[in-house]
Structures are given as C-alpha cells and as structure tokens.
N, C-alpha and C. Protein backbone atom coordinates (compact mmCIF):
# COMPACT_ATOMS: atom_id res chain seq x y z
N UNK A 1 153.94 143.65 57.87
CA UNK A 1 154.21 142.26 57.61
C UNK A 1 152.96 141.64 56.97
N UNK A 2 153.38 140.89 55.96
CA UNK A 2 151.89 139.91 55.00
C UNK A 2 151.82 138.83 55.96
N UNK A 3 150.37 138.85 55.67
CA UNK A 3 149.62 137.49 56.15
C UNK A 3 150.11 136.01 56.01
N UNK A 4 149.98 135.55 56.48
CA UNK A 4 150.86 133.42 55.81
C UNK A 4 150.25 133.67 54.85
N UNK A 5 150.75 132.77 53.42
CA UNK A 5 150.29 132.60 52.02
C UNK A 5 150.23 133.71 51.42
N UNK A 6 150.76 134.61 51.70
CA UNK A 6 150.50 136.37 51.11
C UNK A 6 151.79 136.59 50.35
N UNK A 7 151.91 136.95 49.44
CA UNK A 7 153.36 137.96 49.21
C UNK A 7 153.47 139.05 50.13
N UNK A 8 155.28 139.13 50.33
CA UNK A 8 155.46 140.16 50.82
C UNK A 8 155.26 140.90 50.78
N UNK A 9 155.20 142.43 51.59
CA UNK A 9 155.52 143.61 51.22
C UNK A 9 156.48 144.19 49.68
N UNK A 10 157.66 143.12 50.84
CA UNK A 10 158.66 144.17 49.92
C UNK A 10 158.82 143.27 48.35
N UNK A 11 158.69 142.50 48.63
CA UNK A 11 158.41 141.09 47.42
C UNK A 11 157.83 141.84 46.40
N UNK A 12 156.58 142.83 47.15
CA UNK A 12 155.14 143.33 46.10
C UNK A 12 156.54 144.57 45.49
N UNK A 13 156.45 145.44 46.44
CA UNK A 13 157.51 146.65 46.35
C UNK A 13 158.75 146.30 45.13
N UNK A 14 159.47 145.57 45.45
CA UNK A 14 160.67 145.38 44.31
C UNK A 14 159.81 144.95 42.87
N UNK A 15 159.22 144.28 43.15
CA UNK A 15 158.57 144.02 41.35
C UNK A 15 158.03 145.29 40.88
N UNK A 16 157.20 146.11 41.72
CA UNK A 16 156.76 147.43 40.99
C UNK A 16 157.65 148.53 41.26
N UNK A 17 158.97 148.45 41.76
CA UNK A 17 160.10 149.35 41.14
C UNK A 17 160.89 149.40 40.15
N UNK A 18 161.22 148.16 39.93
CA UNK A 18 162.34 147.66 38.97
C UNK A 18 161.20 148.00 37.50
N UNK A 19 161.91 148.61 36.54
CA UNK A 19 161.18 148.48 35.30
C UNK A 19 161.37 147.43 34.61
N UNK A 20 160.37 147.10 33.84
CA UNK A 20 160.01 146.17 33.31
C UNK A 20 161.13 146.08 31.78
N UNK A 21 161.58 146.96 31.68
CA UNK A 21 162.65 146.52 30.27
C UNK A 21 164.11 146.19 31.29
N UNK A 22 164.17 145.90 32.41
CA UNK A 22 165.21 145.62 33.42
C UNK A 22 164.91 144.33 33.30
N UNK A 23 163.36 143.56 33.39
CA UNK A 23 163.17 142.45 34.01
C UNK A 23 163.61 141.18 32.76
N UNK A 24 164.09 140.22 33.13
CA UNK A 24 164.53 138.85 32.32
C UNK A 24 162.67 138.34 32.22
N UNK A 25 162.75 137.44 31.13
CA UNK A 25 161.36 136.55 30.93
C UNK A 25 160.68 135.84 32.10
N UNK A 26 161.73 135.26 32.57
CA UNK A 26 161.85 134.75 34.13
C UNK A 26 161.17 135.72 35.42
N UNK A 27 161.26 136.15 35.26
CA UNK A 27 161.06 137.61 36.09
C UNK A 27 159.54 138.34 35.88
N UNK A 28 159.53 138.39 34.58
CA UNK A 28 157.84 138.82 34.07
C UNK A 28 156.98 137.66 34.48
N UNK A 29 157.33 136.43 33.91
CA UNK A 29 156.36 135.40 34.34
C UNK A 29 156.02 135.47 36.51
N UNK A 30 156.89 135.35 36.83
CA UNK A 30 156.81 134.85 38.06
C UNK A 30 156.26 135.97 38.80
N UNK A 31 156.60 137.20 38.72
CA UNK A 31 155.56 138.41 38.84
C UNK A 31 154.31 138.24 38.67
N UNK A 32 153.84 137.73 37.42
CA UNK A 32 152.61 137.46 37.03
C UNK A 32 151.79 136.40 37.81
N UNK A 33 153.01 135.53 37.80
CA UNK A 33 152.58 134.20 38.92
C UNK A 33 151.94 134.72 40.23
N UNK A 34 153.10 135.37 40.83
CA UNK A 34 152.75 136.04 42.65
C UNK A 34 151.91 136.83 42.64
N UNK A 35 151.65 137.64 41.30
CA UNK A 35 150.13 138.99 41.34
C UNK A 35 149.20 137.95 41.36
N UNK A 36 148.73 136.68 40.63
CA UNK A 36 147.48 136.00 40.94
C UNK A 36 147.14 135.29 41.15
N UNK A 37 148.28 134.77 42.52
CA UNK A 37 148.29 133.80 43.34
C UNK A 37 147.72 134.83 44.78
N UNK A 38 148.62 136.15 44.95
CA UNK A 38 148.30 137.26 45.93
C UNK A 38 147.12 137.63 45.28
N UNK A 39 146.35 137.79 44.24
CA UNK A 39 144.99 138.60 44.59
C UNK A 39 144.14 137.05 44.54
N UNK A 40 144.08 136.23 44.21
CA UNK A 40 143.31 134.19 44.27
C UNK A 40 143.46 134.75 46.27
N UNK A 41 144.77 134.81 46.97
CA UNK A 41 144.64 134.75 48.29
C UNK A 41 143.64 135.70 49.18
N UNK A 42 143.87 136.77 48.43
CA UNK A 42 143.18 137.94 49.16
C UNK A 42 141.85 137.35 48.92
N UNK A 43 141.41 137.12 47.98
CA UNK A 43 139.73 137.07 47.79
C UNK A 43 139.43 136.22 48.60
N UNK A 44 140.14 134.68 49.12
CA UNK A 44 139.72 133.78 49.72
C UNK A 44 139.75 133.90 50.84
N UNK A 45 140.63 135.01 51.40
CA UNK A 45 140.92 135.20 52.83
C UNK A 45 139.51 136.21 53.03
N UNK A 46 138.58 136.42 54.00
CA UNK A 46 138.03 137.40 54.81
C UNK A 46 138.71 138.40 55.09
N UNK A 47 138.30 139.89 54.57
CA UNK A 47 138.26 141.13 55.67
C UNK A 47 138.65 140.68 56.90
N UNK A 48 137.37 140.45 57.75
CA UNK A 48 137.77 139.64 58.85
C UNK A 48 138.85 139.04 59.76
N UNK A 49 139.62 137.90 58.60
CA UNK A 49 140.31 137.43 59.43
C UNK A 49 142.06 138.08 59.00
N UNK A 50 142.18 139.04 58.06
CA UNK A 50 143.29 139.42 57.64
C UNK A 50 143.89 140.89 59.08
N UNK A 51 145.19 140.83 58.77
CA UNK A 51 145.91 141.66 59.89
C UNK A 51 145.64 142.84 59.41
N UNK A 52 145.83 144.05 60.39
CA UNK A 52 145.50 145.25 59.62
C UNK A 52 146.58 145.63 58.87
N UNK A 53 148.10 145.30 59.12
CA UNK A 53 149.11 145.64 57.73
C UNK A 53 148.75 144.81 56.34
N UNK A 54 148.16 143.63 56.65
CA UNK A 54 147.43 142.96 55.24
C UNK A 54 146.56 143.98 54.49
N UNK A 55 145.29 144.16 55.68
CA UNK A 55 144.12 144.83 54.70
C UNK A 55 144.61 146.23 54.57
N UNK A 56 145.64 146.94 54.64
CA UNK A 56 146.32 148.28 54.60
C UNK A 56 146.85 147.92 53.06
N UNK A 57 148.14 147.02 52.98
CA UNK A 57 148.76 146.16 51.37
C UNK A 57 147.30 146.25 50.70
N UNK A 58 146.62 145.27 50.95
CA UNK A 58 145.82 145.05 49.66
C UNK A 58 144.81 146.05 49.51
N UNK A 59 144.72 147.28 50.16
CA UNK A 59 144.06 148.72 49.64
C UNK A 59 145.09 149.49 48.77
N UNK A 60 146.30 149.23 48.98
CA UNK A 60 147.32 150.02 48.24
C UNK A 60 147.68 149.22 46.84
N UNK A 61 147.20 147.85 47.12
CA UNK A 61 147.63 147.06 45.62
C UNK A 61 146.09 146.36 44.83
N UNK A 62 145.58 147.34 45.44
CA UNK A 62 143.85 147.04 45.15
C UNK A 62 143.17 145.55 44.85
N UNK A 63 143.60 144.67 46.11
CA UNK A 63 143.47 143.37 46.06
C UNK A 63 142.64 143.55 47.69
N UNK A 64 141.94 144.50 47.55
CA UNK A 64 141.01 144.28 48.69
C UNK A 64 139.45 143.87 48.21
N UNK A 65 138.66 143.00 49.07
CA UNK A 65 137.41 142.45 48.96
C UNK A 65 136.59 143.20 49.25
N UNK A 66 136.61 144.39 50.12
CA UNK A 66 135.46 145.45 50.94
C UNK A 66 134.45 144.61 51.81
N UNK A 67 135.28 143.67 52.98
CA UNK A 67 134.25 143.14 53.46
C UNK A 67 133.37 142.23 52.89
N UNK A 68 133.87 141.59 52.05
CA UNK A 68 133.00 140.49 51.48
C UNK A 68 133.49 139.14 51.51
N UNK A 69 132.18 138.18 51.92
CA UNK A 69 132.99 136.92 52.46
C UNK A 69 133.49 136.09 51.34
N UNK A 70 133.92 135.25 51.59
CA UNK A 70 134.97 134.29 51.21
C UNK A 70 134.04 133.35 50.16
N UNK A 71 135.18 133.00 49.14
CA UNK A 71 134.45 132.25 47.95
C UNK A 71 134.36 131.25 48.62
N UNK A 72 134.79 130.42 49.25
CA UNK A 72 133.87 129.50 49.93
C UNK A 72 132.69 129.86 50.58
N UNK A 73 132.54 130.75 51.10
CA UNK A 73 131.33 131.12 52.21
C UNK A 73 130.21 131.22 51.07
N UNK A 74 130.24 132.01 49.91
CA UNK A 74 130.01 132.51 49.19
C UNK A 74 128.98 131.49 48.12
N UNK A 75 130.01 130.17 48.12
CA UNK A 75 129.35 128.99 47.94
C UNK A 75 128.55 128.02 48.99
N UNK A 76 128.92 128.45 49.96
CA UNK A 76 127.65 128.07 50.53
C UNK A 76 127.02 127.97 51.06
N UNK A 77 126.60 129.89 50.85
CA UNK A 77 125.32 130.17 50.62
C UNK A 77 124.70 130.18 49.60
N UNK A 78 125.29 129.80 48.54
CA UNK A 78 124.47 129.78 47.01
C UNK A 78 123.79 128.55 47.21
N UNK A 79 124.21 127.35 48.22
CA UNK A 79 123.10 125.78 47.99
C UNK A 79 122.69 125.75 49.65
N UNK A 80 122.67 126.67 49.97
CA UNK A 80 121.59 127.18 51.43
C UNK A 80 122.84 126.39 52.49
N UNK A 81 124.07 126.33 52.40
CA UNK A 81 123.97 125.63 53.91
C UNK A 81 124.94 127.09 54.22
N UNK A 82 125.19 128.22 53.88
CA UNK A 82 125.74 128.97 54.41
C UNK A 82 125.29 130.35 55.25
N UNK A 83 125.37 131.17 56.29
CA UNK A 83 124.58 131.68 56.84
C UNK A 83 124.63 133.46 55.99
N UNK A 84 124.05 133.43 54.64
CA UNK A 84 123.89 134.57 53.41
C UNK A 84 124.72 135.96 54.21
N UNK A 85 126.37 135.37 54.61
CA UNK A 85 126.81 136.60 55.15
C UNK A 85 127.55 137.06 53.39
C-alpha cells in the first residue's frame, strides 16, 4: 500500500503495462502528470518517515532519495537554521 499523497501501486503498475500506442493523449499526459507529482512526493517525503511498502515502490520505480533529507530540511540548512542532517 502507497503512502497518503503517493500514487498507487497498482495506479504505477497499469500505466507501465498498457503500451503506450494503446494509450489516448489523455492518458499520456496524466501519466506524465502522476510520474512528477509521485517522484516531487518522494523527494519531499524522508526515508525516514515513508512505510516500508513505500520505500520498497520507490526502489523499484527509482524514485528513491537514499536517505536524504527533505527539500525543506535541506533548505534549512542552507541559511543555518537547520540541524545539516
């Protein structure tokens, strides 16, 4: 099961079965939409705080971070108020 704000599993699964001369315009776009809205989520989410069927998905759809914190965190520690995790 995906994380809140995550695409599904099977959501991910049916778009990368169905071939792409199957898919309507409609269909390509919104794919495109959910791939980088799902990897925008993954980056913002923590290693950390994701489930292990999450960080399992996003090693298989290579939308994993390797333990690296969060673009917020990320910012700020770039103007010192964050603790340089």
């Amino acid at each position: 099961m995906s994380d809140n704000g995550r695409q599904s599993f099977t959501d991910k699964a049916t778009a990368a079965l169905k071939p792409d001369s199957e898919k309507s315009t409609t269909e390509h776009f919104g794919d495109k939409f959910k791939g980088k809205s799902d990897s925008a989520a993954s980056t913002l989410q923590p290693e950390s705080e994701k489930s292990t069927s999450q960080r399992v998905g996003d090693t298989f759809s290579s939308n994993s971070n390797n333990d690296q914190p969060s673009l917020a965190q990320k910012a700020k520690n770039a103007v010192g108020l964050g603790d340089n995790n």
